[in-house]
C-alpha atoms as a PDB file:
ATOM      1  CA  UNK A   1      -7.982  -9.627 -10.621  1.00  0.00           C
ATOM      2  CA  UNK A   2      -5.428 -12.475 -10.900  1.00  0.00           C
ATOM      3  CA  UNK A   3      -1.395 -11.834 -11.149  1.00  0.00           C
ATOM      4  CA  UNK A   4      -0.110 -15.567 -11.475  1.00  0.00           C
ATOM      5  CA  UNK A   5      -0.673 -16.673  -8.568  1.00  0.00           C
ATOM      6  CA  UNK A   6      -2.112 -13.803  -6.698  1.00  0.00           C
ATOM      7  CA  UNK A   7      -5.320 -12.571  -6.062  1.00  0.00           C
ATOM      8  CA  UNK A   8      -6.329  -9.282  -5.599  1.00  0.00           C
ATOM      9  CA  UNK A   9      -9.348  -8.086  -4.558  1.00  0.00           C
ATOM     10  CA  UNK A  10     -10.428  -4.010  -3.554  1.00  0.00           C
ATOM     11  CA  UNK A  11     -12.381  -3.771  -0.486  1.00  0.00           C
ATOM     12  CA  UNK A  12     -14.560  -0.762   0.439  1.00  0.00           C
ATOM     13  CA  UNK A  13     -13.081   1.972   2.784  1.00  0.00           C
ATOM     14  CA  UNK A  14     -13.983   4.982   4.217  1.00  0.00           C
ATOM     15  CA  UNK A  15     -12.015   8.687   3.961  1.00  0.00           C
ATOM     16  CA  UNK A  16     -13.571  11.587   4.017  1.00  0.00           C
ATOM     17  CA  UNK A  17     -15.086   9.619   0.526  1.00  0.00           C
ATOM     18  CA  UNK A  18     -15.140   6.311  -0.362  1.00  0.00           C
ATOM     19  CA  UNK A  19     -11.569   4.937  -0.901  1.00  0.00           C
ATOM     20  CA  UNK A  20     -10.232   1.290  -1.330  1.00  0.00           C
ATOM     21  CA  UNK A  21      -7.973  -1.239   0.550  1.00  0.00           C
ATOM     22  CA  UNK A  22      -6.448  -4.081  -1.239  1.00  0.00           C
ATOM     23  CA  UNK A  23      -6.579  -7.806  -0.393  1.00  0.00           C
ATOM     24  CA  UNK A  24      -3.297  -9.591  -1.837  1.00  0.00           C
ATOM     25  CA  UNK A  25      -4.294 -13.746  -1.473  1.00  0.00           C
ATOM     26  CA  UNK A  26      -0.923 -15.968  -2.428  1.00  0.00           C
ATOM     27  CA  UNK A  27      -1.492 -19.948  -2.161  1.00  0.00           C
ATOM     28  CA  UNK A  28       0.559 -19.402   1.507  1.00  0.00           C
ATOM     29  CA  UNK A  29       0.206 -16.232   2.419  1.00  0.00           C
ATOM     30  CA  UNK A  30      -2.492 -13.145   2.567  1.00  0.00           C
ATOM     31  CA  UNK A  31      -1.580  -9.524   2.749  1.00  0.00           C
ATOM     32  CA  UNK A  32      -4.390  -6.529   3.430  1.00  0.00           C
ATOM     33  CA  UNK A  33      -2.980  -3.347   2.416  1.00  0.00           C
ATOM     34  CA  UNK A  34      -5.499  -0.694   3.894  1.00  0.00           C
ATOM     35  CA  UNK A  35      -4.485   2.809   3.947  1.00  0.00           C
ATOM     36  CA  UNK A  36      -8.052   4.365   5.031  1.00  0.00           C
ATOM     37  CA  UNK A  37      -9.770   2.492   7.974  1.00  0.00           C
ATOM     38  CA  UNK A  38     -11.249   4.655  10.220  1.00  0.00           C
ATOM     39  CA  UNK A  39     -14.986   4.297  10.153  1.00  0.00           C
ATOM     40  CA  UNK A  40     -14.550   1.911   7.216  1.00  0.00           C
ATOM     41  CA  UNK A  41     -17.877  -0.467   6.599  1.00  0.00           C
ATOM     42  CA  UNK A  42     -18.821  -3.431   8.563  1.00  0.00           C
ATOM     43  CA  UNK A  43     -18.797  -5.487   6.181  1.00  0.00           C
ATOM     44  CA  UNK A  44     -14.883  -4.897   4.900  1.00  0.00           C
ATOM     45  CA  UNK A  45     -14.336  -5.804   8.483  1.00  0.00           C
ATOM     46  CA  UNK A  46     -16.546  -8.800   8.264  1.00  0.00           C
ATOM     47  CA  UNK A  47     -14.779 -10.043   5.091  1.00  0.00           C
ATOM     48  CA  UNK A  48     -11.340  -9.286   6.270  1.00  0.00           C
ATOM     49  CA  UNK A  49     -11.711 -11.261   9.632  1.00  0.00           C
ATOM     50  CA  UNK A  50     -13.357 -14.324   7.621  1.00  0.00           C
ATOM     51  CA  UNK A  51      -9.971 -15.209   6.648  1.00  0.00           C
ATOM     52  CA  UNK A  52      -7.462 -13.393   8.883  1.00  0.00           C
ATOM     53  CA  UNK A  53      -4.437 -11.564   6.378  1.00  0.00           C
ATOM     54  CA  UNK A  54      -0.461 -13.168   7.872  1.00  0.00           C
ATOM     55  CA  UNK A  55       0.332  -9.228   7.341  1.00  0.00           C
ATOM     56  CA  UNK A  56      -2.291  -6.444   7.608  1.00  0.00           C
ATOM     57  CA  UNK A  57      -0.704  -2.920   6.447  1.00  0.00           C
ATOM     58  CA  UNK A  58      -2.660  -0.801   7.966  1.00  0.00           C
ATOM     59  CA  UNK A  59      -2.967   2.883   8.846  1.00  0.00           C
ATOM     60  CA  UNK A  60      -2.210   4.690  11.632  1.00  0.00           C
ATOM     61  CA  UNK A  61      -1.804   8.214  12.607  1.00  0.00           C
ATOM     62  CA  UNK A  62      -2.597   9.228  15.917  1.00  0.00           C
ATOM     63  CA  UNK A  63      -1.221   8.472  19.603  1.00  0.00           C
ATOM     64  CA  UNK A  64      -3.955   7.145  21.845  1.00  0.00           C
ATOM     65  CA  UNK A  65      -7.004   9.525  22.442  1.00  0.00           C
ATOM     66  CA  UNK A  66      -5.415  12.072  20.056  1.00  0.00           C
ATOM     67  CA  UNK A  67      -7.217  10.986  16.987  1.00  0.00           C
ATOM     68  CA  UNK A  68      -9.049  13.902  14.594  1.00  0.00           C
ATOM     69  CA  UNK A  69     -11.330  11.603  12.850  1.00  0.00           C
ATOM     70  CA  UNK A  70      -9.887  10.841   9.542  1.00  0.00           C
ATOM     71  CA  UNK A  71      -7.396   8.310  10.803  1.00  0.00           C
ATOM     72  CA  UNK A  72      -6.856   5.772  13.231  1.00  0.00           C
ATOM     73  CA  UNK A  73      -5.284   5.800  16.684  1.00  0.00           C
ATOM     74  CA  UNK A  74      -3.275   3.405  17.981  1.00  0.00           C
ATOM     75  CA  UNK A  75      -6.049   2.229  20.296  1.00  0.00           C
ATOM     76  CA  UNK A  76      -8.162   1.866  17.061  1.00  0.00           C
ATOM     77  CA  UNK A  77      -5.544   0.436  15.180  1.00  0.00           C
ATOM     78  CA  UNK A  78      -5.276  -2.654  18.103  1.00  0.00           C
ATOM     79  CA  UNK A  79      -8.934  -3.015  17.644  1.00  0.00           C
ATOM     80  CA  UNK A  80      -8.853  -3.190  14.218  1.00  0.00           C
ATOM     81  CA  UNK A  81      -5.936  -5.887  14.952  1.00  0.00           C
ATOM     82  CA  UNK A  82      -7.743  -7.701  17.149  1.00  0.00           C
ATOM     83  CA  UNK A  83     -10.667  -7.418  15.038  1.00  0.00           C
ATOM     84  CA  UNK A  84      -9.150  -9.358  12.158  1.00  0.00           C
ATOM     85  CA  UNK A  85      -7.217 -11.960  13.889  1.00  0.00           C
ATOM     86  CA  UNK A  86      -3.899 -10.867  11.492  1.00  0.00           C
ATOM     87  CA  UNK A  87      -0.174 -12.120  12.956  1.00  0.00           C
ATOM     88  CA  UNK A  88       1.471  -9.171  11.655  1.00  0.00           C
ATOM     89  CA  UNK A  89       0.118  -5.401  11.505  1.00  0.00           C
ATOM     90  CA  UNK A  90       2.680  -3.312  10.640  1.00  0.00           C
ATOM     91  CA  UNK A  91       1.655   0.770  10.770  1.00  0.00           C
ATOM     92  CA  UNK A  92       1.966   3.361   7.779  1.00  0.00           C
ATOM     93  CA  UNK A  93       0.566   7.054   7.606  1.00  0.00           C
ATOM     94  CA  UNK A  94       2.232   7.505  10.890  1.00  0.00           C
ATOM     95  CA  UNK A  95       2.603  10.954  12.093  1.00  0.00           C
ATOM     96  CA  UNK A  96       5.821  12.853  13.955  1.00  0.00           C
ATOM     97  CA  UNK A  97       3.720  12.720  16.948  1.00  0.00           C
ATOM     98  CA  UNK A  98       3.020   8.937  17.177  1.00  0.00           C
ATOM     99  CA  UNK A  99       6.699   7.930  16.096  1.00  0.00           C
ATOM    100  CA  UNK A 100       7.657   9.510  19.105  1.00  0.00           C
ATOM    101  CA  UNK A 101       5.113   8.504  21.216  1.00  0.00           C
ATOM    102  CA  UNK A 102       5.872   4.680  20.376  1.00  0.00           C
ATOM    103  CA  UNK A 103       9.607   5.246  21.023  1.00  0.00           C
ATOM    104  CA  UNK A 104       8.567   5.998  24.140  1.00  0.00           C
ATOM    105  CA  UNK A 105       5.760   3.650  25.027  1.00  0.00           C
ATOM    106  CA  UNK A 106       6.071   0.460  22.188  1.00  0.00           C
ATOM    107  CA  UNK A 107       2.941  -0.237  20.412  1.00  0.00           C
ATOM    108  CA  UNK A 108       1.661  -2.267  23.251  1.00  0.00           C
ATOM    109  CA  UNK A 109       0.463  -5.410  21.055  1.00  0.00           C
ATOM    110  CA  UNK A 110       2.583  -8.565  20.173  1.00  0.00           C
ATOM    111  CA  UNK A 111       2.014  -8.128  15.864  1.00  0.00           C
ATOM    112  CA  UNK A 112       2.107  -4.172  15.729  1.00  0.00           C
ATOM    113  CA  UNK A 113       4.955  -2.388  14.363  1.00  0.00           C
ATOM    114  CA  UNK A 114       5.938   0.731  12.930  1.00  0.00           C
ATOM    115  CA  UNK A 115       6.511   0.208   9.174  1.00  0.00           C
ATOM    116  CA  UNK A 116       9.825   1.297   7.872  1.00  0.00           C
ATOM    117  CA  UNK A 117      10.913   2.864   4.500  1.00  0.00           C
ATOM    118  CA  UNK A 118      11.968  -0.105   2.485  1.00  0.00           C
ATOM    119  CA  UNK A 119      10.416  -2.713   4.000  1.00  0.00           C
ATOM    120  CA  UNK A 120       9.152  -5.587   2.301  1.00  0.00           C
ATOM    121  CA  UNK A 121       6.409  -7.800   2.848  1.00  0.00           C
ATOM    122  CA  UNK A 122       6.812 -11.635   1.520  1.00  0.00           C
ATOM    123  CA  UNK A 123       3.541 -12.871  -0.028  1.00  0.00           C
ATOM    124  CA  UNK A 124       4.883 -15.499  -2.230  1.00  0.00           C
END
C-alpha cells in the first residue's frame, strides 16, 4: 500500500498466532514497526536485514534470561538488532520489570532505547 510517498508493506510475525509487523519505506528514511518478534519467520528476518530500517520499533518485554516465550528479552532484542543492521531500535511492550532493570544496567547496545509515551519517529 502507498500513502504519498510512503510505502507500507505487512511482514509475517509470530504470537502465539500469526500476527503482522509493518515496514514504513519514505524516499530517506525506513521505519519497521514490529510488535511480535519472538520466534517470528526467517524469512521476515531475511527481508528486514536486506535493507536495514534507520528506526526499528521493536518489542521487548523481558530482562535478560527472564523471557516466558511470547516476547523478547533484551538479549533477543540485541540479536534481533544486530540481526538487521538498524541505527535506531527503540523498545515498546516493555514490562515493570525490565524498566527497572535498564535503569539500572542501560540497554547495553549503542541504538537501543526504551521508547517513551509520545515519542515520535521522523520518516519523512
Amino acid at each position: 500500500m502507498t500513502v504519498g510517498d510512503i510505502t507500507v508493506t505487512a511482514v509475517p510475525l509470530q504470537h502465539s498466532r500469526p500476527t503482522l509487523g509493518y515496514v514504513f519505506d519514505a524516499p530517506h528514511a525506513r521505519v519497521d514497526y514490529l510488535t511480535d518478534t519472538y520466534r517470528s519467520p526467517q524469512a521476515t528476518r531475511y527481508f528486514l536485514a536486506e535493507d536495514p530500517p534507520t528506526t526499528m520499533v521493536l518489542d521487548c518485554t523481558h530482562p535478560p534470561e527472564r523471557g516466558h516465550g511470547k516476547h523478547n528479552t533484551l538479549e533477543q532484542a540485541h540479536d534481533v538488532h544486530s540481526a538487521v543492521g538498524t541505527r535506531q531500535t527503540p523498545l515498546i511492550h516493555i514490562s515493570h520489570e525490565l524498566d527497572a532493570w535498564i535503569q539500572a544496567h542501560g540497554t547495553g547496545a549503542n541504538g537501543i532505547t526504551p521508547a517513551t509515551d509520545g515519542q515520535c519517529v521522523d520518516i519523512i
